[in-house]
PDB file of N, CA and C in Angstrom:
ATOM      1  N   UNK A   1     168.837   4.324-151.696  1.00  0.00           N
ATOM      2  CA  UNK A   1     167.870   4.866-152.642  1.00  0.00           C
ATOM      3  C   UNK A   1     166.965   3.720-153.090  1.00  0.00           C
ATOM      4  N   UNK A   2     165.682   3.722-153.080  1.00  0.00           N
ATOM      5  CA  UNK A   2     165.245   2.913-153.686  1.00  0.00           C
ATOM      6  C   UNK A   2     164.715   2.949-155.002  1.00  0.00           C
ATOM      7  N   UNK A   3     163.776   1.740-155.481  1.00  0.00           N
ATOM      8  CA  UNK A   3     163.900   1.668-157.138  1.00  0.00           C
ATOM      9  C   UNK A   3     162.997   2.477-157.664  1.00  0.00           C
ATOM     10  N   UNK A   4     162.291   3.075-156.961  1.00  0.00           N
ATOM     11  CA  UNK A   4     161.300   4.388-157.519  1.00  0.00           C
ATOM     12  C   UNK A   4     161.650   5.805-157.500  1.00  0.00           C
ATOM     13  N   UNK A   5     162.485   5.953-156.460  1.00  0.00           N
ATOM     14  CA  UNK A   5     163.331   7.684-156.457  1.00  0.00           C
ATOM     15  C   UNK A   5     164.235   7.497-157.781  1.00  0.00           C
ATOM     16  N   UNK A   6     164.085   8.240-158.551  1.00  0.00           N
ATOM     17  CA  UNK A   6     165.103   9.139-159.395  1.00  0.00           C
ATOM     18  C   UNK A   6     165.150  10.486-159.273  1.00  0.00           C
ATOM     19  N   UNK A   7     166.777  10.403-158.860  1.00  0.00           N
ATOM     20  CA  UNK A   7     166.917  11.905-158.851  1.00  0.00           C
ATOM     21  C   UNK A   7     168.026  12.333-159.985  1.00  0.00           C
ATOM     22  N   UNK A   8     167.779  14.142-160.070  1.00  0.00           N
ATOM     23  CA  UNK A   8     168.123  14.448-160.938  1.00  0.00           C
ATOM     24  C   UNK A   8     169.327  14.839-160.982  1.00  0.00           C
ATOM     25  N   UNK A   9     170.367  14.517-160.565  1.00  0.00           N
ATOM     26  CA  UNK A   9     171.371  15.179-160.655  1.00  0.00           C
ATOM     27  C   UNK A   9     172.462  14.368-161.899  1.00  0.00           C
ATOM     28  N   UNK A  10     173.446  14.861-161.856  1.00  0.00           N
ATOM     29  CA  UNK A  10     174.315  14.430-163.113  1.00  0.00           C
ATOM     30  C   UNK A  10     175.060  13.349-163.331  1.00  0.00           C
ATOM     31  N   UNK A  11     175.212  12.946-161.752  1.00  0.00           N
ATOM     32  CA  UNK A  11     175.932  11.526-161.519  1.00  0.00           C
ATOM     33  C   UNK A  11     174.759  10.744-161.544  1.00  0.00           C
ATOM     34  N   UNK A  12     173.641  10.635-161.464  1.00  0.00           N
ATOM     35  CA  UNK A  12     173.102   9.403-160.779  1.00  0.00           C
ATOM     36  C   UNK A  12     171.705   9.492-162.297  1.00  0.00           C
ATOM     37  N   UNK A  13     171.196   8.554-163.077  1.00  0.00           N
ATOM     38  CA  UNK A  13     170.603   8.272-164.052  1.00  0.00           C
ATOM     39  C   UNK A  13     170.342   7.130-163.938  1.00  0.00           C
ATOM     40  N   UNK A  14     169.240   6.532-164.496  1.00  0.00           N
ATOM     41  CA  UNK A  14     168.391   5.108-164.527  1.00  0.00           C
ATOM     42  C   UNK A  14     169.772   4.392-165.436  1.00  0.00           C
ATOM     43  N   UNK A  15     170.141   3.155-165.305  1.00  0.00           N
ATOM     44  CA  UNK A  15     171.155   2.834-166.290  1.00  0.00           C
ATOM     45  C   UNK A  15     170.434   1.315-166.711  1.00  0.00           C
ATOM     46  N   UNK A  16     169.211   1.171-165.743  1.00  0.00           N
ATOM     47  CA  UNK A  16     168.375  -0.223-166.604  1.00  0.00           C
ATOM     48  C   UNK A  16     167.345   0.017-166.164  1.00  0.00           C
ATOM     49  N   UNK A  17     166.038   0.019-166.999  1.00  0.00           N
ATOM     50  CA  UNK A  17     164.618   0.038-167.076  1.00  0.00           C
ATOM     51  C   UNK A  17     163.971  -1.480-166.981  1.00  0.00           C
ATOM     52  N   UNK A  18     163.457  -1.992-166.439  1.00  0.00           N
ATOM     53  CA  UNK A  18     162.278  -3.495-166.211  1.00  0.00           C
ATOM     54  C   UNK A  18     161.206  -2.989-166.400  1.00  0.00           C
ATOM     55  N   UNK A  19     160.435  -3.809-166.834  1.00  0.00           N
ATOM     56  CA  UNK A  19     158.934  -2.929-166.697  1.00  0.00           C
ATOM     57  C   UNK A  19     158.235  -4.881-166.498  1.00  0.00           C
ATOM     58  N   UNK A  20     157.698  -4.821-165.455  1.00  0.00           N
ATOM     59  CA  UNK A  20     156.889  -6.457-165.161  1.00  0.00           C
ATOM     60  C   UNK A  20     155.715  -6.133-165.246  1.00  0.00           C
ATOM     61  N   UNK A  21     154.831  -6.934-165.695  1.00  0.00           N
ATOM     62  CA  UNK A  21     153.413  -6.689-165.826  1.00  0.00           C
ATOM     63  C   UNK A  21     152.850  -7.847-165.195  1.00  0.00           C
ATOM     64  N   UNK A  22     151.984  -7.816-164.158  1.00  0.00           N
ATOM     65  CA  UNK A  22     151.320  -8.534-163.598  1.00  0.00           C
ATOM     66  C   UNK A  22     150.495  -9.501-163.727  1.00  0.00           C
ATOM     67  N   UNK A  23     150.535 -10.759-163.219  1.00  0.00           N
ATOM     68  CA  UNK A  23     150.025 -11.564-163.967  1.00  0.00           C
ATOM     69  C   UNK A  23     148.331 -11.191-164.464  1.00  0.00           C
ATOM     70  N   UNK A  24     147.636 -10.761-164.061  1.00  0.00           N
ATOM     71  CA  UNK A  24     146.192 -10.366-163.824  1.00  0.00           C
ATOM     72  C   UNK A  24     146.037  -8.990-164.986  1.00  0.00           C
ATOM     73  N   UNK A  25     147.172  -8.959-165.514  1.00  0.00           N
ATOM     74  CA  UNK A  25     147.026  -7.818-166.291  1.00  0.00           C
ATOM     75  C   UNK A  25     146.504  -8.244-167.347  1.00  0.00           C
ATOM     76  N   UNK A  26     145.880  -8.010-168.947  1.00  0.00           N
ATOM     77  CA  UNK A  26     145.384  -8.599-170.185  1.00  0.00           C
ATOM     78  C   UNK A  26     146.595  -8.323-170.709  1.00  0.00           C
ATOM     79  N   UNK A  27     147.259  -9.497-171.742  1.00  0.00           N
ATOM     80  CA  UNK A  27     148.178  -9.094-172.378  1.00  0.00           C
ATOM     81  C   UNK A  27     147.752  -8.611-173.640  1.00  0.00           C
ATOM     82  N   UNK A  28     148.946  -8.336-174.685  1.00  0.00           N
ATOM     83  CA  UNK A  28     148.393  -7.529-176.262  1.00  0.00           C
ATOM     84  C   UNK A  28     147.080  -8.122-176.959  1.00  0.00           C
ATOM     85  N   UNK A  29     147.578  -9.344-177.109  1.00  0.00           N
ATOM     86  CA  UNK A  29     146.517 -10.142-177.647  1.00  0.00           C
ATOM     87  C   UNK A  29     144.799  -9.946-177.001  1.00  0.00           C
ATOM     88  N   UNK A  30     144.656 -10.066-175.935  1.00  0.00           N
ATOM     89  CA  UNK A  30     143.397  -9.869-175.192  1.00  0.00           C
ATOM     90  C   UNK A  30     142.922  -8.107-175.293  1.00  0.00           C
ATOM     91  N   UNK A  31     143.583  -7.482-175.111  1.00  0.00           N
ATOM     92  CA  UNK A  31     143.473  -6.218-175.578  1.00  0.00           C
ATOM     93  C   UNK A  31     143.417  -5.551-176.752  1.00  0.00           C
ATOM     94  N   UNK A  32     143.929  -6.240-178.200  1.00  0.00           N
ATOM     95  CA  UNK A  32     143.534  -5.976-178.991  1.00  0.00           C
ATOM     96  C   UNK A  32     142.223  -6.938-179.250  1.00  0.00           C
ATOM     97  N   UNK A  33     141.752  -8.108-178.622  1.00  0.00           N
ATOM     98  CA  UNK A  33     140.055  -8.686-179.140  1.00  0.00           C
ATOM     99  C   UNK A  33     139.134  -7.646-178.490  1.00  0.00           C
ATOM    100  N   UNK A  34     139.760  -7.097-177.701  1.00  0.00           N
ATOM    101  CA  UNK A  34     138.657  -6.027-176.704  1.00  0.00           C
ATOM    102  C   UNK A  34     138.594  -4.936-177.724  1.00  0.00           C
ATOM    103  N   UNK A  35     139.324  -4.180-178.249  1.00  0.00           N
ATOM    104  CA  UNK A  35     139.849  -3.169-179.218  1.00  0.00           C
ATOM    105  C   UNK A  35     138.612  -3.732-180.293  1.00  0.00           C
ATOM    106  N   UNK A  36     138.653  -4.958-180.854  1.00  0.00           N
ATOM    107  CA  UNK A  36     138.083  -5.330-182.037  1.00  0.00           C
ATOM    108  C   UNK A  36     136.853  -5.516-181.711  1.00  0.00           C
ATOM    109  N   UNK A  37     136.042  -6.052-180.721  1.00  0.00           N
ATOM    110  CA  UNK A  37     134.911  -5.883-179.965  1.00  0.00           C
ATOM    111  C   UNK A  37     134.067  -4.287-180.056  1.00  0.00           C
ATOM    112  N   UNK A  38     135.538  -3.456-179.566  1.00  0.00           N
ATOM    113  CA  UNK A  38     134.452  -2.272-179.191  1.00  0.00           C
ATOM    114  C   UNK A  38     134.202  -1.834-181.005  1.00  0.00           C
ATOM    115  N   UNK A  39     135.038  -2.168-181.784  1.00  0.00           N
ATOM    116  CA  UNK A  39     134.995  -1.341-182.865  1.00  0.00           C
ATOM    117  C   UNK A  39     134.270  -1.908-183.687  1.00  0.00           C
ATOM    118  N   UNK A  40     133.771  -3.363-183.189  1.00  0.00           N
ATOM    119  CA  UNK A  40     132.332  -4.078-183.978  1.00  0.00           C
ATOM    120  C   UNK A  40     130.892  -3.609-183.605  1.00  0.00           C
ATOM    121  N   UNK A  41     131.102  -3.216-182.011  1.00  0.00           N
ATOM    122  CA  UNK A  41     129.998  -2.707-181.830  1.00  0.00           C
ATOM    123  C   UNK A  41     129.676  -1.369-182.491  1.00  0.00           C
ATOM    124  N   UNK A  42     130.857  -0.896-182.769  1.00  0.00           N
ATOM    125  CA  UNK A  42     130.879   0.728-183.117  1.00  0.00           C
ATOM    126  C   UNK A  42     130.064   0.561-184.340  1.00  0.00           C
ATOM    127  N   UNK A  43     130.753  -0.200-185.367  1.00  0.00           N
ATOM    128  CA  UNK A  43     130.263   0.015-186.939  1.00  0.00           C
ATOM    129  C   UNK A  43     129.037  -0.660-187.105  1.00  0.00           C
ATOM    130  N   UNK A  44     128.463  -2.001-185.699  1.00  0.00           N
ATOM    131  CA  UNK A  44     126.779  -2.224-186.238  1.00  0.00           C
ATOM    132  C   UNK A  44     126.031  -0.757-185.895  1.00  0.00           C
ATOM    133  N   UNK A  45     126.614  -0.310-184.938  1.00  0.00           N
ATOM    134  CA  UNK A  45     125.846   0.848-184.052  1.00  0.00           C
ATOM    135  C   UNK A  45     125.219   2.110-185.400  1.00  0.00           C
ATOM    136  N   UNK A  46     126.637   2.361-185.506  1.00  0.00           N
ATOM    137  CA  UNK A  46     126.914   3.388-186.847  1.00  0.00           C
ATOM    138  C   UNK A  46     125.785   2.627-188.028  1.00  0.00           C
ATOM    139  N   UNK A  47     125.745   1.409-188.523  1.00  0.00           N
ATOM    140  CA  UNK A  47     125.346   0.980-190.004  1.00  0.00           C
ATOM    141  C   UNK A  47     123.872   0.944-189.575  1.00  0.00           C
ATOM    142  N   UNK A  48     123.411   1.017-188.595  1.00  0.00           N
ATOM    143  CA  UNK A  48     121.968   0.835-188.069  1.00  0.00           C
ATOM    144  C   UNK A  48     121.713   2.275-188.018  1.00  0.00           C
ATOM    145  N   UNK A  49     122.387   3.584-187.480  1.00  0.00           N
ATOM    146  CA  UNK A  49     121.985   4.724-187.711  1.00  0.00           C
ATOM    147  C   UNK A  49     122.041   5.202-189.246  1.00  0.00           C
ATOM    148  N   UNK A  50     122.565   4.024-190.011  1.00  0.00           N
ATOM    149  CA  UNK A  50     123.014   5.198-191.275  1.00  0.00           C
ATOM    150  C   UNK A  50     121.545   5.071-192.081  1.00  0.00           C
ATOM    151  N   UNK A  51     120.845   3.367-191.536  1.00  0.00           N
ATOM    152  CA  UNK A  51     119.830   2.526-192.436  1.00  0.00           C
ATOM    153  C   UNK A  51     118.769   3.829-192.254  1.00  0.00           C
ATOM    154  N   UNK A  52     118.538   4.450-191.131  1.00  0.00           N
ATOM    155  CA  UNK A  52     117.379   5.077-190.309  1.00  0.00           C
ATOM    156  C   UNK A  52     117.312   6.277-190.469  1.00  0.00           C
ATOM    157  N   UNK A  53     118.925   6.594-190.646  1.00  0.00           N
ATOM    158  CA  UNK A  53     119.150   8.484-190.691  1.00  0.00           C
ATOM    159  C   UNK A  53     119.738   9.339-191.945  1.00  0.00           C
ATOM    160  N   UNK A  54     120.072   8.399-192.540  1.00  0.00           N
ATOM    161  CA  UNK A  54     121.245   8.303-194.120  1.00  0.00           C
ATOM    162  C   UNK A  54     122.449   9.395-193.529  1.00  0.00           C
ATOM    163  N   UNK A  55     122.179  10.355-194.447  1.00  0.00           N
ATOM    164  CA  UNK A  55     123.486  11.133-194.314  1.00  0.00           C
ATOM    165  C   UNK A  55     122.895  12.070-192.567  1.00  0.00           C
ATOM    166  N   UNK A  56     122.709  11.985-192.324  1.00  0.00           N
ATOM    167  CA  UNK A  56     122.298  12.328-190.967  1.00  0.00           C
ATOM    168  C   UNK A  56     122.881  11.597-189.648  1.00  0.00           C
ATOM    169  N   UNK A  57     122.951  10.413-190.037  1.00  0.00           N
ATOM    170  CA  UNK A  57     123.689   9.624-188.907  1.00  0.00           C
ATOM    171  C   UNK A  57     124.551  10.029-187.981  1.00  0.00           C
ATOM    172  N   UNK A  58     125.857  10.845-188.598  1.00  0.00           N
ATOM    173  CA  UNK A  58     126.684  11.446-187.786  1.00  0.00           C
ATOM    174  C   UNK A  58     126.736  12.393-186.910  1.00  0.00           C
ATOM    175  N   UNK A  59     125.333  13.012-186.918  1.00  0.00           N
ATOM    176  CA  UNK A  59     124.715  14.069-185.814  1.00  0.00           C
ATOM    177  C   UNK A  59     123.630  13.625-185.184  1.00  0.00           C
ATOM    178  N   UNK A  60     123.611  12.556-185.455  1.00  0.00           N
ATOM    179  CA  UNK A  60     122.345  11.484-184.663  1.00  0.00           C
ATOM    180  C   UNK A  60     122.848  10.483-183.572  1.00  0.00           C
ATOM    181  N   UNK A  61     124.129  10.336-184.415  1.00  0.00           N
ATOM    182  CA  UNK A  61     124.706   9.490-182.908  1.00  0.00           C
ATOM    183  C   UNK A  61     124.956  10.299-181.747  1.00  0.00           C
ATOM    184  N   UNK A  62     124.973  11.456-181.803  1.00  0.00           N
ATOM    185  CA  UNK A  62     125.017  12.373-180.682  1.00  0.00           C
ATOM    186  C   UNK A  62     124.159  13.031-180.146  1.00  0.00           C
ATOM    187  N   UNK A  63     122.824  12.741-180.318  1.00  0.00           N
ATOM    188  CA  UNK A  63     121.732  13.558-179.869  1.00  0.00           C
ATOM    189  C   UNK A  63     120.689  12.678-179.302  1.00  0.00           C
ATOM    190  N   UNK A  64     119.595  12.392-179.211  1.00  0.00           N
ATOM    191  CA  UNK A  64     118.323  11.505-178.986  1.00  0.00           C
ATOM    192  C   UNK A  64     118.455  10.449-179.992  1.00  0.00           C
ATOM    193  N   UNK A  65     118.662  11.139-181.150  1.00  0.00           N
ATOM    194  CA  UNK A  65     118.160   9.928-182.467  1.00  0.00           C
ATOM    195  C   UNK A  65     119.036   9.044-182.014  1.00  0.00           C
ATOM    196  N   UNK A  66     120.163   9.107-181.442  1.00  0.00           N
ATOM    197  CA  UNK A  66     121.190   7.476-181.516  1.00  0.00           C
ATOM    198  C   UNK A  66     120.459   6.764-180.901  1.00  0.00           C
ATOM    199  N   UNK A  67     119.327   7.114-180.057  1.00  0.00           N
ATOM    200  CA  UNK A  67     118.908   5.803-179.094  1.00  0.00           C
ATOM    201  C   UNK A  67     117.708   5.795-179.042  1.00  0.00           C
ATOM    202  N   UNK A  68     117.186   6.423-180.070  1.00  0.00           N
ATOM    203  CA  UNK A  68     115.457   7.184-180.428  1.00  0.00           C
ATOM    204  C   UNK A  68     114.587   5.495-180.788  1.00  0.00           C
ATOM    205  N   UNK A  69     115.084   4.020-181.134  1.00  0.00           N
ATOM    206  CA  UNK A  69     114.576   3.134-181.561  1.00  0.00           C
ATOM    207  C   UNK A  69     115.549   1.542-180.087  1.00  0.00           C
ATOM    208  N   UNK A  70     114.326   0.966-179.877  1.00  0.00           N
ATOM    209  CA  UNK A  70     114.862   0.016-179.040  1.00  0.00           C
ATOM    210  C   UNK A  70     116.057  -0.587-179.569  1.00  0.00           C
ATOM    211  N   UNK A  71     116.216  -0.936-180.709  1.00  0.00           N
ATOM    212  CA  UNK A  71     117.806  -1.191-181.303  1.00  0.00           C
ATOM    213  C   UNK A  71     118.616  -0.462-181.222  1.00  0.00           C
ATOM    214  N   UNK A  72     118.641   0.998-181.307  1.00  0.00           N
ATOM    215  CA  UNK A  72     119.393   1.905-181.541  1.00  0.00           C
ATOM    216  C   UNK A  72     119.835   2.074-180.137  1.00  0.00           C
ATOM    217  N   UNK A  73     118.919   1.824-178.857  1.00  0.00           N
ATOM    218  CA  UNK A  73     119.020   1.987-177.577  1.00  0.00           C
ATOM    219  C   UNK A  73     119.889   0.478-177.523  1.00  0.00           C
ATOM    220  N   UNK A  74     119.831  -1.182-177.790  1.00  0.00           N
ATOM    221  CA  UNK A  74     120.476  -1.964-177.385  1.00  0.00           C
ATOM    222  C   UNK A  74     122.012  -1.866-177.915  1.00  0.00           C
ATOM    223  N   UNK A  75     122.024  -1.399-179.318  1.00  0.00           N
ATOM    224  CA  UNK A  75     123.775  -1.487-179.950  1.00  0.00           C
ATOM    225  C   UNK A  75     124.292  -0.036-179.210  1.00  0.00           C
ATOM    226  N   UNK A  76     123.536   0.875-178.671  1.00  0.00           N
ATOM    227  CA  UNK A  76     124.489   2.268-177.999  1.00  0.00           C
ATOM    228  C   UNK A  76     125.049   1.158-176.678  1.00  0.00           C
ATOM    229  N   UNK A  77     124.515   0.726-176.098  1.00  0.00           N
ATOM    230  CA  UNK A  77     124.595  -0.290-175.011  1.00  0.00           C
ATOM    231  C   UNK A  77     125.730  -0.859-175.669  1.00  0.00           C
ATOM    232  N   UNK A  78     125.612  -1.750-175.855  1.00  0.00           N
ATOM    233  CA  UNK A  78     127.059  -2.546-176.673  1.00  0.00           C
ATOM    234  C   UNK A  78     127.753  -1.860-177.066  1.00  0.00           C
ATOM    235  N   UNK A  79     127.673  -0.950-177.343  1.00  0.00           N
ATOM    236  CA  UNK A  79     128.882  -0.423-177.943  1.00  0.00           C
ATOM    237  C   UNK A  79     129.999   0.330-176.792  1.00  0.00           C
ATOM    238  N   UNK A  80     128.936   0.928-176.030  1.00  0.00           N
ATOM    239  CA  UNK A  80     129.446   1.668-174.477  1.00  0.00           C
ATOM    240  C   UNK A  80     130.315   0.299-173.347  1.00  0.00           C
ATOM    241  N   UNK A  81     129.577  -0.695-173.652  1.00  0.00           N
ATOM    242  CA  UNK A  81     130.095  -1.585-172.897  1.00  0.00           C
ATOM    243  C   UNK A  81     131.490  -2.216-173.510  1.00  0.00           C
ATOM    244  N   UNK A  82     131.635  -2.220-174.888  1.00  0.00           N
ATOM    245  CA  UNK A  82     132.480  -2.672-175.250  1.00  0.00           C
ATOM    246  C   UNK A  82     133.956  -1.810-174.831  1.00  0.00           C
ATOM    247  N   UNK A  83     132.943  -0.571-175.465  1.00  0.00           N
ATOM    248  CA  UNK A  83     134.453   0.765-175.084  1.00  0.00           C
ATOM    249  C   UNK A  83     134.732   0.580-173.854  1.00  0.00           C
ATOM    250  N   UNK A  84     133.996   0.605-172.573  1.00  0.00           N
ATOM    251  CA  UNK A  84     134.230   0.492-171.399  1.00  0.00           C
ATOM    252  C   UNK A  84     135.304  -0.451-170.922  1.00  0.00           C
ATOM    253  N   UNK A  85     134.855  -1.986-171.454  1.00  0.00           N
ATOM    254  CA  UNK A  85     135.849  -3.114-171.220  1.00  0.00           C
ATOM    255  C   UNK A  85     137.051  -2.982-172.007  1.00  0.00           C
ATOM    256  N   UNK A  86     137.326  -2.361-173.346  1.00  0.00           N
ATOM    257  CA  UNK A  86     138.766  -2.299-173.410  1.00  0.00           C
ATOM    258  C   UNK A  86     139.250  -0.831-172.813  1.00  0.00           C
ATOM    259  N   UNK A  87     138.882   0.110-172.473  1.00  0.00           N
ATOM    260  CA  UNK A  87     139.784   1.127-171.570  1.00  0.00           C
ATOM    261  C   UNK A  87     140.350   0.535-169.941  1.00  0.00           C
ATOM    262  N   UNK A  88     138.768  -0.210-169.673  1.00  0.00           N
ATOM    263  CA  UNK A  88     139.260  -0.848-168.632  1.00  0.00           C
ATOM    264  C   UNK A  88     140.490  -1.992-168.536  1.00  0.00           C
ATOM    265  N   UNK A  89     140.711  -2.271-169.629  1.00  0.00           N
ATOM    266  CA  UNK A  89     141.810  -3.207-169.995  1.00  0.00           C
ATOM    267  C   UNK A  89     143.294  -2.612-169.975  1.00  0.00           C
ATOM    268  N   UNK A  90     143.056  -1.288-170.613  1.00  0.00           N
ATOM    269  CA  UNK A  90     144.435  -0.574-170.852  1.00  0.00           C
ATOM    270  C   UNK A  90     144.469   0.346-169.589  1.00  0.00           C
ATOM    271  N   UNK A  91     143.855   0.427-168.824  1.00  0.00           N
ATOM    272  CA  UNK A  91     143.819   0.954-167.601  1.00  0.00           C
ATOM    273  C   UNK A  91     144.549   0.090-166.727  1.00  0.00           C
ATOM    274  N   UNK A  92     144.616  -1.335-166.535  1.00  0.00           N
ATOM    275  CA  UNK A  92     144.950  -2.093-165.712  1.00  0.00           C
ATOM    276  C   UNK A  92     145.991  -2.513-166.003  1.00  0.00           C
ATOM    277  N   UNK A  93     146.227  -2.021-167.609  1.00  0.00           N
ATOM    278  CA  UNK A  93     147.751  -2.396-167.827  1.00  0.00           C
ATOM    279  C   UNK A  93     148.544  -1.519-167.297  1.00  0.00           C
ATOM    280  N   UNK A  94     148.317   0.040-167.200  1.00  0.00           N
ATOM    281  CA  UNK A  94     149.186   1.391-167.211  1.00  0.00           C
ATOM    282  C   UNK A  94     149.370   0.928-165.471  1.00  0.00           C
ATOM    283  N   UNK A  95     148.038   0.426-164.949  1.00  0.00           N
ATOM    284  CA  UNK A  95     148.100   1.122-163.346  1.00  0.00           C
ATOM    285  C   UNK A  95     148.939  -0.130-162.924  1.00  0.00           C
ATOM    286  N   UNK A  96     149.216  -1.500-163.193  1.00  0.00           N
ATOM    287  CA  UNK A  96     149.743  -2.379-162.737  1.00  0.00           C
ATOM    288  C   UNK A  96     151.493  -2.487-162.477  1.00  0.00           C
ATOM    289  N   UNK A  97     151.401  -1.747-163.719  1.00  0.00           N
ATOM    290  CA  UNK A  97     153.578  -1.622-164.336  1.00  0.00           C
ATOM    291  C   UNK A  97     153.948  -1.432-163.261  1.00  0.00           C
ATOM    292  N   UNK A  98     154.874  -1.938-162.975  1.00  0.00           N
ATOM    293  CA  UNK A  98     156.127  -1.398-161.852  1.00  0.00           C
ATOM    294  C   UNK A  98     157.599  -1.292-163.008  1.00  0.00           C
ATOM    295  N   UNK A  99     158.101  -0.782-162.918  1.00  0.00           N
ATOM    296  CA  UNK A  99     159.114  -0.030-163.282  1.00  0.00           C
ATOM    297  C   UNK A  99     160.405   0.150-162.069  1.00  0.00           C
ATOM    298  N   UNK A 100     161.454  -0.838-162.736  1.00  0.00           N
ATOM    299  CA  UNK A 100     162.350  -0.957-161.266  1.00  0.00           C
ATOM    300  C   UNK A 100     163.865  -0.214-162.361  1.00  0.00           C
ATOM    301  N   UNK A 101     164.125   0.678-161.540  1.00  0.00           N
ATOM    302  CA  UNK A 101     165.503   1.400-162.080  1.00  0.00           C
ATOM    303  C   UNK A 101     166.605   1.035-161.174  1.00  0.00           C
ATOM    304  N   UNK A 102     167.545   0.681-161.779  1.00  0.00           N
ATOM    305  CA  UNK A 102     169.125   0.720-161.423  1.00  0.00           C
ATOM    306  C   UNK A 102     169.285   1.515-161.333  1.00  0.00           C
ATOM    307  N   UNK A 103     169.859   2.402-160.499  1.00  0.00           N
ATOM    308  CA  UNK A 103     171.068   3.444-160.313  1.00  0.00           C
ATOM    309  C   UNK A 103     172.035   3.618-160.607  1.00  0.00           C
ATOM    310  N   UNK A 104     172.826   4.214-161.343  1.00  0.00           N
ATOM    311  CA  UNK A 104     173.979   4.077-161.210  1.00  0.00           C
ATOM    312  C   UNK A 104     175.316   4.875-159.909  1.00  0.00           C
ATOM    313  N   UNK A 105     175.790   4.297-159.796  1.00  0.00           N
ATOM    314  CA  UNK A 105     176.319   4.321-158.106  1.00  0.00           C
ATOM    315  C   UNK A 105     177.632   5.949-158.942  1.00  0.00           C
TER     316      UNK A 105
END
């Protein structure tokens, strides 16, 4: 059997979990500055629609108005890029894991 089949029957259960993460993977630390990145871009993005739109902002970031002003068009940018680079981060963590199970005999 190898370390990726689990089967289900009553005798046989994972009896040790590994989980290795690759070196090329971002660890916590790098993934949460990415996290803090996207969520800086988020709130200039947001505080620049609020200056322009007041209580309107929150239906502006979703329509034309979010990107209706060359600023408003560069921080949607940053902000997309930021989100982008940390999913892409936690993406490479999920897809990298290997996961090696013991059997029990």
């Amino acid at each position: 059997m190898s370390d990726t089949t689990i089967t289900a029957s009553a005798r046989s259960f994972p009896t040790h979990v590994a989980v290795v993460a690759d070196a090329n993977v971002p660890n916590p630390a790098e993934i949460e500055q990415l996290y803090q990145a996207a969520l800086q871009a988020d709130i200039l993005w947001s505080r620049e629609l609020r200056r322009i739109y007041g209580r309107s902002a929150g239906d502006a970031r979703y329509d034309f108005r979010g990107r209706s002003t060359p600023l408003l068009r560069e921080l949607k940018a940053k902000k997309l890029d930021a989100d982008s680079a940390w999913r892409a981060a936690l993406y490479a963590t999920r897809e990298t894991r290997k996961v090696s199970c013991a059997m029990a005999a």
